[in-house]
N, C-alpha and C. Protein backbone atom coordinates (compact mmCIF):
# COMPACT_ATOMS: atom_id res chain seq x y z
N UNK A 1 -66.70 61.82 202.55
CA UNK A 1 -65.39 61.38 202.12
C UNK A 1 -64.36 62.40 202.60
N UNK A 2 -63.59 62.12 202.92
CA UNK A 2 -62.19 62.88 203.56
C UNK A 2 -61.34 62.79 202.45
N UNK A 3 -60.44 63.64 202.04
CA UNK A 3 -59.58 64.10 200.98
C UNK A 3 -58.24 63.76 201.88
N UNK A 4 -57.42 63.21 201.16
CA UNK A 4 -55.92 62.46 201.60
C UNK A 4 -55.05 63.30 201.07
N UNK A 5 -54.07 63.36 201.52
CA UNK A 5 -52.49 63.49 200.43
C UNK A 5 -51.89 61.94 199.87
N UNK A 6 -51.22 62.49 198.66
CA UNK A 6 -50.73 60.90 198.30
C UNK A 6 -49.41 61.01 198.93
N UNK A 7 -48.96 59.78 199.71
CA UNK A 7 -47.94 59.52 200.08
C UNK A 7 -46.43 60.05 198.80
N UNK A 8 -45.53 60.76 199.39
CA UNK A 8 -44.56 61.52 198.97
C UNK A 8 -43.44 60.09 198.94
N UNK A 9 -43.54 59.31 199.95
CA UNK A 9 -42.49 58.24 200.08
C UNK A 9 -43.20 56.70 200.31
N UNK A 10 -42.56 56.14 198.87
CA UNK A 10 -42.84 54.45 199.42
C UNK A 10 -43.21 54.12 200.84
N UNK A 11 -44.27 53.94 201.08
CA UNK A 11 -44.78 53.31 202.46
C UNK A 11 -44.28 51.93 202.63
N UNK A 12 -43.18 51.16 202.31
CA UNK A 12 -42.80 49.76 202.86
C UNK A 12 -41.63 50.14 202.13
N UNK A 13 -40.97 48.59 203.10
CA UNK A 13 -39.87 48.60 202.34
C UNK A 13 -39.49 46.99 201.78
N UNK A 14 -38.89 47.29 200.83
CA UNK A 14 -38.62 45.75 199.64
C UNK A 14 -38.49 44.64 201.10
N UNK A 15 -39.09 43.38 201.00
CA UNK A 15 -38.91 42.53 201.77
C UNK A 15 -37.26 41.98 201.55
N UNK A 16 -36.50 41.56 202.54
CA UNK A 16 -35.19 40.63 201.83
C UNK A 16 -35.08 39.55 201.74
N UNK A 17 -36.25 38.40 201.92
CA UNK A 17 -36.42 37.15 202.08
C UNK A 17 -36.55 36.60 200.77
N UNK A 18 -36.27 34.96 200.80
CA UNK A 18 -36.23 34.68 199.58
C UNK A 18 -37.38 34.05 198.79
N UNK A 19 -37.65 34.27 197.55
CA UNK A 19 -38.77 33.91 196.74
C UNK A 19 -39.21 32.77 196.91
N UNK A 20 -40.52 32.57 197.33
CA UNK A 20 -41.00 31.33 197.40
C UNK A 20 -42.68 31.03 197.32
N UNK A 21 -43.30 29.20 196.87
CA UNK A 21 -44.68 29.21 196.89
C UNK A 21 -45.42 29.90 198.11
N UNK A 22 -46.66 30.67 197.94
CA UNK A 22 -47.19 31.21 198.85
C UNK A 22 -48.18 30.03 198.94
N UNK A 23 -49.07 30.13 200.18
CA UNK A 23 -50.60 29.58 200.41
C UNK A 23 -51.03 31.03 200.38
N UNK A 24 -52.22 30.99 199.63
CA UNK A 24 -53.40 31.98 199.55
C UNK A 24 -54.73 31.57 199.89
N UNK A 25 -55.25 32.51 200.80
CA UNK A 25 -56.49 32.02 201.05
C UNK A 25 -57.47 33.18 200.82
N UNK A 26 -58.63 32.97 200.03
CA UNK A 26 -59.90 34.09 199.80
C UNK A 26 -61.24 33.15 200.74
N UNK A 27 -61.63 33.67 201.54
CA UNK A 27 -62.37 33.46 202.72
C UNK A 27 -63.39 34.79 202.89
N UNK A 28 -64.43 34.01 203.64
CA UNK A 28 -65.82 35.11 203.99
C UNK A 28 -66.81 35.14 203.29
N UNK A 29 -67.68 35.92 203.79
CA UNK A 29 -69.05 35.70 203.05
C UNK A 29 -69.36 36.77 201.84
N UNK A 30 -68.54 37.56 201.43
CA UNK A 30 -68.41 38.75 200.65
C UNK A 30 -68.26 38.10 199.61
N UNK A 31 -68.33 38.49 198.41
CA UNK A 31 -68.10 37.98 197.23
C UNK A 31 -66.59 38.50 196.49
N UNK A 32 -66.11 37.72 195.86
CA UNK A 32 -64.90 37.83 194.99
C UNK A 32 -63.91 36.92 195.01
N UNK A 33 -64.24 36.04 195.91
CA UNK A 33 -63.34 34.41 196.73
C UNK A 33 -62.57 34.09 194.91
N UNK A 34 -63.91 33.61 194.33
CA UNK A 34 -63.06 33.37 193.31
C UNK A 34 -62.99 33.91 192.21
N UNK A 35 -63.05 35.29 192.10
CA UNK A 35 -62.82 36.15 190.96
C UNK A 35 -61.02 36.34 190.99
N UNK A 36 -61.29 36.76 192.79
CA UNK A 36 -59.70 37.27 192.73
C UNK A 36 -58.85 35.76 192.51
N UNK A 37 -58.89 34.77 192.80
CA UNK A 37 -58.53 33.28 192.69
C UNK A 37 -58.40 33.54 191.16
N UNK A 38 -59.20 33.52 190.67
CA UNK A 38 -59.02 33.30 188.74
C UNK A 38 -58.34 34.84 188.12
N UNK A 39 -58.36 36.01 188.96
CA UNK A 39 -56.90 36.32 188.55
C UNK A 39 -55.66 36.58 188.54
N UNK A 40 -55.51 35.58 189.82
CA UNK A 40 -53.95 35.10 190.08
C UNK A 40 -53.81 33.91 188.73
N UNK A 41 -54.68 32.96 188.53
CA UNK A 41 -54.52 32.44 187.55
C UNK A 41 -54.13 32.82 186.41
N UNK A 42 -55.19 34.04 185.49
CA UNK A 42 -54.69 34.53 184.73
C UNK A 42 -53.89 35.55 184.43
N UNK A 43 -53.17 36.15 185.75
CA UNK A 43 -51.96 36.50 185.83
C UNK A 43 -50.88 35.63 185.70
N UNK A 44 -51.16 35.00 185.92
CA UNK A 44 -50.05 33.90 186.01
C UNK A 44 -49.31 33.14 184.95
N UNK A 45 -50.57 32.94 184.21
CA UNK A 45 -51.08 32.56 182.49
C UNK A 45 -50.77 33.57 181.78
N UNK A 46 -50.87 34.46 181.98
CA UNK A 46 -50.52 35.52 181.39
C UNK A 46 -48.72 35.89 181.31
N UNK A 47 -48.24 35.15 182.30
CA UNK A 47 -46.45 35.44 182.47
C UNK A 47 -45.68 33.98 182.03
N UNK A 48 -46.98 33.22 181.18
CA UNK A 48 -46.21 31.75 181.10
C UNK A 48 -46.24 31.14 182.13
N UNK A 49 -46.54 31.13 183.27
CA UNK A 49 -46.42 29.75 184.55
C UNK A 49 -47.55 28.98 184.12
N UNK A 50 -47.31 27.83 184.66
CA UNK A 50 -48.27 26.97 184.44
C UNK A 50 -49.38 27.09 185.51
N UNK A 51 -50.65 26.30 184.97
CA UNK A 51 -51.07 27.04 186.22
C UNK A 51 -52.14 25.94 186.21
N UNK A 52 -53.31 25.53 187.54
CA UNK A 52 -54.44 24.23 186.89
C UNK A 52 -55.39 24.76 188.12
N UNK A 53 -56.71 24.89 188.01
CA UNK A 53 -57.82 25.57 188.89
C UNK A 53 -58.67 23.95 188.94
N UNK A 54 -58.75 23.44 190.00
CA UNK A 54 -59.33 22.74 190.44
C UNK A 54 -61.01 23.25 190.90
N UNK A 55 -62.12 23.03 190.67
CA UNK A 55 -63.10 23.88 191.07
C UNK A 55 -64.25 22.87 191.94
N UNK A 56 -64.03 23.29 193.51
CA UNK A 56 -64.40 21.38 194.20
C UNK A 56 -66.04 21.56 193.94
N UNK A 57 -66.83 22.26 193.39
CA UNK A 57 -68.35 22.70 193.64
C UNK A 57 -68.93 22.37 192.52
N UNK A 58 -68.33 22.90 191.16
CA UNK A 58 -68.59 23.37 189.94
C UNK A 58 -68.69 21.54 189.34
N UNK A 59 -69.49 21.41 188.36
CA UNK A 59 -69.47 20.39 187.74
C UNK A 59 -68.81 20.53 186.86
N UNK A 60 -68.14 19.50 185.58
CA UNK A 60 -67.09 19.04 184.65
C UNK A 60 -67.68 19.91 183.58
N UNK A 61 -68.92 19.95 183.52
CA UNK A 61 -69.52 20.82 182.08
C UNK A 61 -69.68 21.78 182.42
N UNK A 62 -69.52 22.92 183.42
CA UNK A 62 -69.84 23.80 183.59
C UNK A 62 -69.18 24.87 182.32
N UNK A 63 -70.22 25.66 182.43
CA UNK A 63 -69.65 27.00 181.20
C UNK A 63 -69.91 28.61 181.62
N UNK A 64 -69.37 28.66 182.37
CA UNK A 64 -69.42 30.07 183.03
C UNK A 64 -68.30 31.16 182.73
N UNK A 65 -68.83 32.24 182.15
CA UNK A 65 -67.69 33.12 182.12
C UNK A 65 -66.29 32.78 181.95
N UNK A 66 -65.78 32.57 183.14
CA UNK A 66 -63.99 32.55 183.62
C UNK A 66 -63.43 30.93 182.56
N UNK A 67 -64.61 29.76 182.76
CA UNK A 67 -64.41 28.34 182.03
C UNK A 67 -64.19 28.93 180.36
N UNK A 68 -64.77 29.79 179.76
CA UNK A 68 -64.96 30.26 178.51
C UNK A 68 -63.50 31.39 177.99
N UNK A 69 -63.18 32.19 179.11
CA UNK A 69 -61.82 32.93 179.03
C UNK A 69 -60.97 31.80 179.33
N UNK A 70 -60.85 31.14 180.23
CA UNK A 70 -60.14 29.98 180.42
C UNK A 70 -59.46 29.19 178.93
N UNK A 71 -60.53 28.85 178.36
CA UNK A 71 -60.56 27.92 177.43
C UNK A 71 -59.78 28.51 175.87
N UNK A 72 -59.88 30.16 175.96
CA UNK A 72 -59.08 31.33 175.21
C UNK A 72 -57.61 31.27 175.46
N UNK A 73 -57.15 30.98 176.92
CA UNK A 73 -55.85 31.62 177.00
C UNK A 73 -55.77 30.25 177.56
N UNK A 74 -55.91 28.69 177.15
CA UNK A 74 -55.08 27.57 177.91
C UNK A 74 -54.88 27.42 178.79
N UNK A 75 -56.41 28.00 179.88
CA UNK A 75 -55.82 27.63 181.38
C UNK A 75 -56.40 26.41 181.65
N UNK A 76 -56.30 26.02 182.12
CA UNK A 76 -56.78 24.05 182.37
C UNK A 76 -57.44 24.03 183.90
N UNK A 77 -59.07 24.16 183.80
CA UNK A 77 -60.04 24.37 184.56
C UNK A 77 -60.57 23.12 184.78
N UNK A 78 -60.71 22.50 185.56
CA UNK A 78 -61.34 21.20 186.50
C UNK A 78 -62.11 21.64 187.46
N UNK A 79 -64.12 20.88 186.68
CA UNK A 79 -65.13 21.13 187.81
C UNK A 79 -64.92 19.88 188.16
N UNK A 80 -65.05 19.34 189.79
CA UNK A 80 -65.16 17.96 190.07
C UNK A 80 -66.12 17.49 191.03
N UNK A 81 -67.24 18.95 191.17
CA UNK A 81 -68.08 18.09 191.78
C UNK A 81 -69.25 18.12 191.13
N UNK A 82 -70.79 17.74 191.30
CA UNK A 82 -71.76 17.85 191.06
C UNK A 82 -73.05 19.03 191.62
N UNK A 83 -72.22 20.21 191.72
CA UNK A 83 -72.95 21.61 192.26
C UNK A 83 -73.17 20.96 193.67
N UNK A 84 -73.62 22.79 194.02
CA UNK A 84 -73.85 22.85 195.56
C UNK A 84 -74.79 21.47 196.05
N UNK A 85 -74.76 21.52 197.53
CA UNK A 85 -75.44 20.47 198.19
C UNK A 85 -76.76 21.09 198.00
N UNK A 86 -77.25 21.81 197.74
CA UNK A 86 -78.86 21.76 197.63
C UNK A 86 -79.33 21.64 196.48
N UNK A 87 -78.22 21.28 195.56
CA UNK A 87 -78.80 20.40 194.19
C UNK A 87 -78.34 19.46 194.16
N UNK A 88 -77.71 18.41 194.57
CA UNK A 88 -77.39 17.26 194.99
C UNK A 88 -78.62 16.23 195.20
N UNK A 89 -77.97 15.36 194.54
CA UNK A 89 -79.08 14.11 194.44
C UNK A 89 -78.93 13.23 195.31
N UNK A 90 -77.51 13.35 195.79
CA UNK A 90 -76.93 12.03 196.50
C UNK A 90 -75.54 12.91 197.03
N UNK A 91 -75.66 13.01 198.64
CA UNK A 91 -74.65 13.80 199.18
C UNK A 91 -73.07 12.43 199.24
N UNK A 92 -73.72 11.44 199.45
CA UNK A 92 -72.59 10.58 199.64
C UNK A 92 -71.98 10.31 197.92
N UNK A 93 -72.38 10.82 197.20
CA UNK A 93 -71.60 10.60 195.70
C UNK A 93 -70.82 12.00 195.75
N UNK A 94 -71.58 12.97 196.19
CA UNK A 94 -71.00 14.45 196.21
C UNK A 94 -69.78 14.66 197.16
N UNK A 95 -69.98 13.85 198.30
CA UNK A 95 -68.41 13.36 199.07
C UNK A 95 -67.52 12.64 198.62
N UNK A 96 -68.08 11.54 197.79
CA UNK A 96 -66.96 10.71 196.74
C UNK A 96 -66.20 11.61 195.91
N UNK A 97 -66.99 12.27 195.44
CA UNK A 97 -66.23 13.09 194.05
C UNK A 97 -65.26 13.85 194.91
N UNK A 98 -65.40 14.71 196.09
CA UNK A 98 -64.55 15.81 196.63
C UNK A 98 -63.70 15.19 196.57
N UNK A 99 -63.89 13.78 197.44
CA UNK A 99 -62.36 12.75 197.78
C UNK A 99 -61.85 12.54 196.31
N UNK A 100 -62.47 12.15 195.39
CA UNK A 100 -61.34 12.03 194.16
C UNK A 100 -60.71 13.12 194.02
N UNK A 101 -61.61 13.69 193.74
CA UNK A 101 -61.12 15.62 193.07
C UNK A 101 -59.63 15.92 194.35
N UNK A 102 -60.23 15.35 195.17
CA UNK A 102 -58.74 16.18 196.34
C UNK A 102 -57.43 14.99 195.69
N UNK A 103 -57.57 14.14 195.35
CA UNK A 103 -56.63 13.31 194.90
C UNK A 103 -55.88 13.66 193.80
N UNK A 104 -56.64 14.12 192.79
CA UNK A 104 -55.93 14.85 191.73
C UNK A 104 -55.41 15.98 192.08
N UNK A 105 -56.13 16.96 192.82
CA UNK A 105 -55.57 18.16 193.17
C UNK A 105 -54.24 18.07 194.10
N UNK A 106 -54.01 17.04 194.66
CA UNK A 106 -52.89 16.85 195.88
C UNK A 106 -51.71 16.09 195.02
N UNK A 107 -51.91 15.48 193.37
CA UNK A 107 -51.12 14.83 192.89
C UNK A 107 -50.63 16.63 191.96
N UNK A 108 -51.55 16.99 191.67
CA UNK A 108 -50.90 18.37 191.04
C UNK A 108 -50.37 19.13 191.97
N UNK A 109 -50.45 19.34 193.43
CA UNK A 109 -49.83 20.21 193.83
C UNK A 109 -48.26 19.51 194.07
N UNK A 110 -48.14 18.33 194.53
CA UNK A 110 -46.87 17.53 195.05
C UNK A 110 -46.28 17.83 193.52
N UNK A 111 -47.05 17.46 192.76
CA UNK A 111 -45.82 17.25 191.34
C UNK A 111 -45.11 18.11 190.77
N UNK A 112 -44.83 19.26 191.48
CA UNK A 112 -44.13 20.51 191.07
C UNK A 112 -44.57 21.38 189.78
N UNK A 113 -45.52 20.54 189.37
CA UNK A 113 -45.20 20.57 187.42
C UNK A 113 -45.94 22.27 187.65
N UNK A 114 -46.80 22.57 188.42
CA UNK A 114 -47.36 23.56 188.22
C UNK A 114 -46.79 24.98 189.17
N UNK A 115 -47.04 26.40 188.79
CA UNK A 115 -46.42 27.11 189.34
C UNK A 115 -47.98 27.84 190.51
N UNK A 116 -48.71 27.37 189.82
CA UNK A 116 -49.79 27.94 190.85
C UNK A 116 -50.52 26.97 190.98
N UNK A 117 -51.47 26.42 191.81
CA UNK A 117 -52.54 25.59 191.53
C UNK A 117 -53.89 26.34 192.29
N UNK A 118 -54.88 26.32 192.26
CA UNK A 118 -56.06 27.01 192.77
C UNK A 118 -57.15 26.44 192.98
N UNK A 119 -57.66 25.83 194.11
CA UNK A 119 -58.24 24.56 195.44
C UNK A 119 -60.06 25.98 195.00
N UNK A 120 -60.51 25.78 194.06
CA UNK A 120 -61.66 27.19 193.97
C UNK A 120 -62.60 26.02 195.24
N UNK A 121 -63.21 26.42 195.94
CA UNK A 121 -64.84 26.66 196.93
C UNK A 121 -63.67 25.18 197.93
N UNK A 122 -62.83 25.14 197.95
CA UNK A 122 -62.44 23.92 198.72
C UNK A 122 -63.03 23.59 199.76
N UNK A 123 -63.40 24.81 200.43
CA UNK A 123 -63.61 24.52 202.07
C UNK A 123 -64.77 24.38 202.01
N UNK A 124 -65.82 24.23 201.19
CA UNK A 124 -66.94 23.56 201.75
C UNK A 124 -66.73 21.75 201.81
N UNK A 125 -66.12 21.20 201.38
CA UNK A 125 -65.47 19.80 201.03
C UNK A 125 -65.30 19.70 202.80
N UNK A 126 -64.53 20.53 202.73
CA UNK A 126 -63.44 20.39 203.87
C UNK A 126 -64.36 20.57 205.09
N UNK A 127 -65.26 21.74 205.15
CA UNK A 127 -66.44 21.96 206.30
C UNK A 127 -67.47 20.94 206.60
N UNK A 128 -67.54 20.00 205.35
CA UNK A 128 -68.27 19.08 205.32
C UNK A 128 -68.54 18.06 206.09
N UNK A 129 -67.32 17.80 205.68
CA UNK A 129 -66.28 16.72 206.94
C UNK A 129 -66.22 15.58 205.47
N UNK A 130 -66.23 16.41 204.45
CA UNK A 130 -65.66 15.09 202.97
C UNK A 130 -64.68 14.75 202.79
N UNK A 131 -63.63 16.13 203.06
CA UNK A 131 -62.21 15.72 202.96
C UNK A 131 -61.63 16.07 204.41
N UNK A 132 -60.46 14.91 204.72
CA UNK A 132 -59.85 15.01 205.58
C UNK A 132 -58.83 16.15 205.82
N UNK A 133 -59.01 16.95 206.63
CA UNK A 133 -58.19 18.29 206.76
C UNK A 133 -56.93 18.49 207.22
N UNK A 134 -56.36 17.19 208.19
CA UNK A 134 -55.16 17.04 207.79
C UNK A 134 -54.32 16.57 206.77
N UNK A 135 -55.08 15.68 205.96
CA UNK A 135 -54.07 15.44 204.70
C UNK A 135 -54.05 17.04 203.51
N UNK A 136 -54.82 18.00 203.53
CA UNK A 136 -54.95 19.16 203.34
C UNK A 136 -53.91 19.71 203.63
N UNK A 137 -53.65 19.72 205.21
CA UNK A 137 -52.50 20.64 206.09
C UNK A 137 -51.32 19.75 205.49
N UNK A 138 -51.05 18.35 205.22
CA UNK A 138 -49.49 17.95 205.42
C UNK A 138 -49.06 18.31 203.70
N UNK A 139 -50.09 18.10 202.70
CA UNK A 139 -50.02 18.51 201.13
C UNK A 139 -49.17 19.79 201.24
N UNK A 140 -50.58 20.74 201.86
CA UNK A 140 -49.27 22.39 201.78
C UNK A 140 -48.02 22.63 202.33
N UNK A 141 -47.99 21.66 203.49
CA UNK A 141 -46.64 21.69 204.10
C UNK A 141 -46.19 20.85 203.56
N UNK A 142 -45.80 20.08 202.45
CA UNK A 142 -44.83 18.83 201.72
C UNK A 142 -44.96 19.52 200.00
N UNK A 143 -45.68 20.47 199.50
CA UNK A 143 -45.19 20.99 198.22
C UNK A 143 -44.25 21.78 197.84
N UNK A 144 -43.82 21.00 196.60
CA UNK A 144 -42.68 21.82 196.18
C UNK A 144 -42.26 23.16 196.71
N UNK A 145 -41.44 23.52 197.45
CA UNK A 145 -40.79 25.08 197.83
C UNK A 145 -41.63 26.10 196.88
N UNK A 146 -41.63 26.38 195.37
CA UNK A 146 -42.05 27.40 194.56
C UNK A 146 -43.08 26.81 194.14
N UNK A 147 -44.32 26.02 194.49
CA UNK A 147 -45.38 26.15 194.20
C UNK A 147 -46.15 26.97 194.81
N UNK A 148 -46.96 27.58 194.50
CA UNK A 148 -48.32 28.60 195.21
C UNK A 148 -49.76 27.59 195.00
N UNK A 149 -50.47 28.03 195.88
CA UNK A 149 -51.24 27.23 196.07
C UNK A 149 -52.55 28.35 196.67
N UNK A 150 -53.70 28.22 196.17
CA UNK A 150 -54.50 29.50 196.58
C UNK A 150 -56.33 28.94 196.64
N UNK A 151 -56.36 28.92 197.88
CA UNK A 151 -57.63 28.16 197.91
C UNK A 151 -58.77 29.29 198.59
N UNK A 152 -60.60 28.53 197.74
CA UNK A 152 -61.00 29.75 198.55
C UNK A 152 -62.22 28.95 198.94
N UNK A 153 -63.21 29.93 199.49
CA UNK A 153 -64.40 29.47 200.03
C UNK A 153 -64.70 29.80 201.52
N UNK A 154 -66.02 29.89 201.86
CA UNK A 154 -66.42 30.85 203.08
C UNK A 154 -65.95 29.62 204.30
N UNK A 155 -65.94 30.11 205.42
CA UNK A 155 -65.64 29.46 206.32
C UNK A 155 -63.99 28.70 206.31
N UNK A 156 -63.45 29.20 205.93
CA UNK A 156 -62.10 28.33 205.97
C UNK A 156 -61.69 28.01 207.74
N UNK A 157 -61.44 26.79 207.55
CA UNK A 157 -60.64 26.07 208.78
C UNK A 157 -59.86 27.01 209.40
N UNK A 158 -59.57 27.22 210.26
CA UNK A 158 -58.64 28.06 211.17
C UNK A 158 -57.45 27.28 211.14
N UNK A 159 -57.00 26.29 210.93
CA UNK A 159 -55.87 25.20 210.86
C UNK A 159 -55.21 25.72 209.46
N UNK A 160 -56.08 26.30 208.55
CA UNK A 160 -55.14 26.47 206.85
C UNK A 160 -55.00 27.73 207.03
N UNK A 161 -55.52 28.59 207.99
CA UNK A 161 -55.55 30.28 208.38
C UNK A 161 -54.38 30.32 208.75
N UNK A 162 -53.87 29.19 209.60
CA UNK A 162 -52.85 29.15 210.05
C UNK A 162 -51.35 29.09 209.97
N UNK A 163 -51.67 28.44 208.70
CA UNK A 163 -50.14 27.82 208.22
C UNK A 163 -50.30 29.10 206.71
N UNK A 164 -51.55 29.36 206.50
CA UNK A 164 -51.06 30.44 205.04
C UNK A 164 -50.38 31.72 204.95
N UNK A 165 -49.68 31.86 203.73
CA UNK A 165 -49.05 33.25 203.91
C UNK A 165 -49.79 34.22 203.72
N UNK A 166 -50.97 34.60 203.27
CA UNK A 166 -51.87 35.70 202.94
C UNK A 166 -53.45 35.18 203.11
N UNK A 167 -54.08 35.59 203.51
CA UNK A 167 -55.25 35.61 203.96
C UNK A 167 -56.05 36.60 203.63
N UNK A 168 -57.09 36.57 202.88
CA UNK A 168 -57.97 37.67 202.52
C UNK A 168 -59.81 37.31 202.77
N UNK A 169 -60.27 38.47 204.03
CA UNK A 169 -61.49 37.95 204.24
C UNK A 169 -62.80 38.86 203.49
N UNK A 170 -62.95 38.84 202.60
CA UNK A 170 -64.47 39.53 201.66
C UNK A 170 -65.64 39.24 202.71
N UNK A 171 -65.45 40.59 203.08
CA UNK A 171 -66.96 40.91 203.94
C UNK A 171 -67.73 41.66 203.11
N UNK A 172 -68.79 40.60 203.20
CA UNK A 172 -70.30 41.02 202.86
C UNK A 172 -70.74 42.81 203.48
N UNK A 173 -71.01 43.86 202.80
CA UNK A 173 -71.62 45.56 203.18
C UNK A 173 -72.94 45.41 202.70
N UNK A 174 -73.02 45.04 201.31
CA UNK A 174 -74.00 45.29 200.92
C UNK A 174 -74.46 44.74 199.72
N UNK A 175 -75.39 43.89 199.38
CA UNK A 175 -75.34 42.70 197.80
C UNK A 175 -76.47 42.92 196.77
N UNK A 176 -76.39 43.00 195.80
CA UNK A 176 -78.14 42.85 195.24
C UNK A 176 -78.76 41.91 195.35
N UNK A 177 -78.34 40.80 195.52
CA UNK A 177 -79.02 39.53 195.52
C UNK A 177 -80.18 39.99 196.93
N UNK A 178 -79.79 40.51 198.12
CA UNK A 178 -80.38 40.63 198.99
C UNK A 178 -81.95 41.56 198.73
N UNK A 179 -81.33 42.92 197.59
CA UNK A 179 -82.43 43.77 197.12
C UNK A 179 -83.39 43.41 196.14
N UNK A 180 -83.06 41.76 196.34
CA UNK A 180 -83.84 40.95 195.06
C UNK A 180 -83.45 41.09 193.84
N UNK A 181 -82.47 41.34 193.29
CA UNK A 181 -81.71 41.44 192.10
C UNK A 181 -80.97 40.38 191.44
N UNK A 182 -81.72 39.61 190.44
CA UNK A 182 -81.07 38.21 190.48
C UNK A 182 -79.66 38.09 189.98
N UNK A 183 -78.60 37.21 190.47
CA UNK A 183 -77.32 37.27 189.81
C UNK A 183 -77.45 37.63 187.93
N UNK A 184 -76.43 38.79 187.65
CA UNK A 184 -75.98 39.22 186.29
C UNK A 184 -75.26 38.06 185.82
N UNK A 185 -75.59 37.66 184.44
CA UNK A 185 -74.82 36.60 183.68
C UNK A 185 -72.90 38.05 183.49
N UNK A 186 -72.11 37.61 183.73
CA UNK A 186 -71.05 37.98 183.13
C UNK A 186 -70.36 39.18 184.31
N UNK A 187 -71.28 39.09 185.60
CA UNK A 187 -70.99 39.10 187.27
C UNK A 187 -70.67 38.43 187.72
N UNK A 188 -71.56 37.32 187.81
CA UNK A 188 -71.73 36.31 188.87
C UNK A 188 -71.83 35.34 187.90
N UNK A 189 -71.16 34.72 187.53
CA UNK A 189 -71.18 33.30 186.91
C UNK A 189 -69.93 33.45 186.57
């Protein structure tokens, strides 16, 4: 480890542009896509904005950690699919649901009502070829000016890389799962 000095002077300077919805994207194979996703949420929740986490992977009953803090501080969590494709019974019901689920999620983002909305594992939908990726692209480009919008999941389209204002890629160094260490309840869930 190399020993630093702490910067003596603000390293940036205040942007002068004016306040507005961001696109966020958490991408890569590293883990935290949607930890950091759920706490823009509950930052957000936390300042009064409204806020609604769409979750395209997670089923409706799911009870994991963040669904359970969720359910503490009134954040309004939507699983809409039926878990990953390798528990899937029926991939063409598991493409139906994305397509609904993107319907609700595209009626919450247009409707202003919310100040954040959060698209959690979207891009596997989208990698799939379940949901159509331009009606994706024209949603973020047609929402309300001050909505934010923050979607995550590995592989993101290079087309939503494109048009977003922040981009964050979680590279995989080093995992336990790999050292055979099975996911921690209140880690990873």
């Amino acid at each position: 480890m190399q020993i630093e000095t702490p910067p003596s002077e603000k390293p940036y300077e205040k942007p002068e542009g004016e306040r507005r919805g961001l696109v966020i994207v958490n991408t890569g194979d590293g883990k935290g896509k949607s930890t950091a996703a759920f706490g823009l949420a509950f930052r957000a929740t936390g300042r009064g904005k409204a806020v609604k986490v769409f979750q395209f992977m997670k089923v409706p009953t799911a009870r994991f950690g963040e669904h359970r803090l969720a359910e503490q501080v009134g954040l309004p969590v939507e699983g809409l699919g039926d878990g990953f494709s390798w528990k899937s019974k029926d991939l063409d019901h598991s493409a139906q649901l994305a397509r609904d689920g993107w319907e609700k999620a595209k009626v919450a983002i247009l409707s202003g009502e919310y100040f954040l909305v959060v698209l959690d594992e979207v891009t596997y939908p989208l990698i799939y070829g379940w949901l159509p990726l331009q009606d994706v692209l024209d949603t973020l480009k047609a929402r309300p000016k001050e909505v934010h919008v923050c979607l995550t999941g590995r592989r993101c389209p290079q087309e939503i890389i494109d048009v977003a204002d922040t981009v964050t890629e979680m590279q995989m160094i080093k995992h336990a799962f790999k050292a055979g260490i099975p996911a921690q309840r209140g880690i990873e869930d």
